[in-house]
C-alpha atoms as a PDB file:
ATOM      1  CA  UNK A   1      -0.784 -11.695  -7.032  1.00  0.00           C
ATOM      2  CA  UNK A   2       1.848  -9.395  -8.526  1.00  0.00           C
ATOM      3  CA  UNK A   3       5.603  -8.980  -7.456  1.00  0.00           C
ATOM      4  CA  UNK A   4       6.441  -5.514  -7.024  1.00  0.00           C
ATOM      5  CA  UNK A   5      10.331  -4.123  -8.313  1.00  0.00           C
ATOM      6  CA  UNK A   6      10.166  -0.774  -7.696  1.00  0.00           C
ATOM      7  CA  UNK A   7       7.881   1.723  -5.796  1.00  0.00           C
ATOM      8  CA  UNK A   8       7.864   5.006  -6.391  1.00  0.00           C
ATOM      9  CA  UNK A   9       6.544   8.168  -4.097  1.00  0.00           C
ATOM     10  CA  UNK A  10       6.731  11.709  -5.297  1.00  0.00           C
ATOM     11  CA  UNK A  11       6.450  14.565  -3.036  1.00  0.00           C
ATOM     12  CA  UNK A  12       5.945  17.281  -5.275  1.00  0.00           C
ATOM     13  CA  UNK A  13       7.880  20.444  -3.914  1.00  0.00           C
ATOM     14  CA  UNK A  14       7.569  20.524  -0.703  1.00  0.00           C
ATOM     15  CA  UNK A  15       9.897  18.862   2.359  1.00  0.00           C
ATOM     16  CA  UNK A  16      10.068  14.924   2.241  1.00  0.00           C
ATOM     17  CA  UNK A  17       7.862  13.101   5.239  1.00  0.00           C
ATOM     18  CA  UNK A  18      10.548  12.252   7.623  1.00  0.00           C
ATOM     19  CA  UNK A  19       8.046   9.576   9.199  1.00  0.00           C
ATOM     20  CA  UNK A  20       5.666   7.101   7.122  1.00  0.00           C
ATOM     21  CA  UNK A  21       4.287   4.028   6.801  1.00  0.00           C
ATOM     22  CA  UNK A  22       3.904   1.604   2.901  1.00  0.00           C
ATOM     23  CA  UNK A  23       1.073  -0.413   3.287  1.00  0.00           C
ATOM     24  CA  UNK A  24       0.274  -3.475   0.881  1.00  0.00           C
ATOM     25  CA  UNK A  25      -3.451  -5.502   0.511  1.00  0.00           C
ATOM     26  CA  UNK A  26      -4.246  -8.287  -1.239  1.00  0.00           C
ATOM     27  CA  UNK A  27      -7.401  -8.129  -1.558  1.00  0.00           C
ATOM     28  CA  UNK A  28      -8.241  -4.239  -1.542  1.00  0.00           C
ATOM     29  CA  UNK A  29      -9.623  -3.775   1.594  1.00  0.00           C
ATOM     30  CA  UNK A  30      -7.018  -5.169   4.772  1.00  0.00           C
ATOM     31  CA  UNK A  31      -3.757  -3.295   4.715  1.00  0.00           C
ATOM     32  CA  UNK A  32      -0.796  -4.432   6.380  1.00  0.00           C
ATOM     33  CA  UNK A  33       2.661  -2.074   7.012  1.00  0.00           C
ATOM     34  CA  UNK A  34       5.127  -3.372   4.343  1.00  0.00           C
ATOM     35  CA  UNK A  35       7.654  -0.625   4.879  1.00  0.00           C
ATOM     36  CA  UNK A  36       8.359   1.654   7.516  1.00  0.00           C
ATOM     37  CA  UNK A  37      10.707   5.025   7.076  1.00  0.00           C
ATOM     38  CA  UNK A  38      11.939   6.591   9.963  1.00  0.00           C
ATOM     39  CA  UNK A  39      13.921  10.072  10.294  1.00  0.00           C
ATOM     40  CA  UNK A  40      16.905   8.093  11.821  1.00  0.00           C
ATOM     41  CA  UNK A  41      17.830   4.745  12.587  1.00  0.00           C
ATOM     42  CA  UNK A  42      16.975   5.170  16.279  1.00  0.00           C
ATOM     43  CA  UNK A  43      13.337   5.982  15.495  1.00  0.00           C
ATOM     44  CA  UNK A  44      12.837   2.613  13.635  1.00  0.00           C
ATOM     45  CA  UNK A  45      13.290   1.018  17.278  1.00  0.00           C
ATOM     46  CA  UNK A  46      11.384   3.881  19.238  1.00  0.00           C
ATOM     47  CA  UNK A  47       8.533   4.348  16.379  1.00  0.00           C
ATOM     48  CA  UNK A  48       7.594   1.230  15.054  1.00  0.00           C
ATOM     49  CA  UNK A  49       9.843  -1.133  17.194  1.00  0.00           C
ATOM     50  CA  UNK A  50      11.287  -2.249  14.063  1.00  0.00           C
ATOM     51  CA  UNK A  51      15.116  -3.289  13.625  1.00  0.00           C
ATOM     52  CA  UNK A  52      16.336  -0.569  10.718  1.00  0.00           C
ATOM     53  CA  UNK A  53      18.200  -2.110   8.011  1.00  0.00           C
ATOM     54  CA  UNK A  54      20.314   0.088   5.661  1.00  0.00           C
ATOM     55  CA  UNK A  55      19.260  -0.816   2.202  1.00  0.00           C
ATOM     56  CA  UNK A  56      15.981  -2.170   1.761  1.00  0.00           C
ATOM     57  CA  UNK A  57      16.267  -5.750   1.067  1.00  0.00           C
ATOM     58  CA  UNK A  58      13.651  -8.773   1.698  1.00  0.00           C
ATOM     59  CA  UNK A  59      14.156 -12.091   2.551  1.00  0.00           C
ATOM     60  CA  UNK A  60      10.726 -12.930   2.740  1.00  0.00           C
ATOM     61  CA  UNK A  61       7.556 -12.374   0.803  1.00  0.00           C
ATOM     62  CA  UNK A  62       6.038 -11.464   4.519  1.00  0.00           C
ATOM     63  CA  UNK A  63       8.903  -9.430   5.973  1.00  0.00           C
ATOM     64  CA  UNK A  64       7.790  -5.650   7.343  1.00  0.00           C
ATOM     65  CA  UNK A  65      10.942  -3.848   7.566  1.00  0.00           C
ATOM     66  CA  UNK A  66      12.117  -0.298   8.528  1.00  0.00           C
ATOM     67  CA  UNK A  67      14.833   2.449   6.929  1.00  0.00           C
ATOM     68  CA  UNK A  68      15.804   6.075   7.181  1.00  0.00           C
ATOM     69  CA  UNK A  69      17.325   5.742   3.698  1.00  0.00           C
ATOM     70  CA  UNK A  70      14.469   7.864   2.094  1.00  0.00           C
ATOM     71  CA  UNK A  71      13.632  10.153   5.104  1.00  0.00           C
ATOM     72  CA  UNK A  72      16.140  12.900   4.689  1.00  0.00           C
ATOM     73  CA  UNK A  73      14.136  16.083   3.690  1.00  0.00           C
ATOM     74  CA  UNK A  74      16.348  17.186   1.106  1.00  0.00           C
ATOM     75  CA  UNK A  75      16.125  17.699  -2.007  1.00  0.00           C
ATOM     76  CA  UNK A  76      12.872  19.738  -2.166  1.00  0.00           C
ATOM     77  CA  UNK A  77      13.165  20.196  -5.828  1.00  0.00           C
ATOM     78  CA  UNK A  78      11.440  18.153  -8.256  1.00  0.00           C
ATOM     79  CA  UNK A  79       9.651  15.879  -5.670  1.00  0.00           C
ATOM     80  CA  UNK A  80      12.027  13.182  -5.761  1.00  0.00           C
END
C-alpha cells in the first residue's frame, strides 16, 4: 500500500475535461472513484451527488470527494 502526494494529469494541447472521474485500486482490478472534478460547484451535487469542497483536502484514507478547482479549460498550452 503506497500513500500518494501528488497526482498529476496532462492534457497535452487540447481543452481541459471539464467533467472526470480519479479512480484508485488496490489490488489492480476493482476501481473505486477517489476524486471527482466537476465544471462548477453545482455539478458536484447534480453529477456525482457529491458535496464540492474548494481545495482538495482528505480527512480520511476512504473519503471520495469532488472539486471544480482543475476543471476550467484554460490554459490549453502546454497541457497543464
Amino acid at each position: 500500500v503506497y500513500q500518494i502526494e501528488n497526482v498529476i494529469v496532462k492534457a497535452a494541447n487540447s481543452p481541459r475535461p471539464a467533467a472526470w472521474v480519479l479512480e484508485r485500486s488496490v489490488d489492480g482490478e476493482e476501481f473505486r472513484p477517489w476524486q471527482y472534478h466537476a465544471p462548477s460547484d453545482e455539478e458536484c451535487w447534480s453529477r456525482y451527488s457529491v458535496p464540492p469542497v474548494s481545495k482538495p483536502i482528505y480527512i480520511s484514507d476512504d473519503e471520495v470527494i469532488c472539486t471544480s478547482m482543475y476543471s476550467r479549460q484554460t490554459p490549453m498550452e502546454n497541457g497543464e
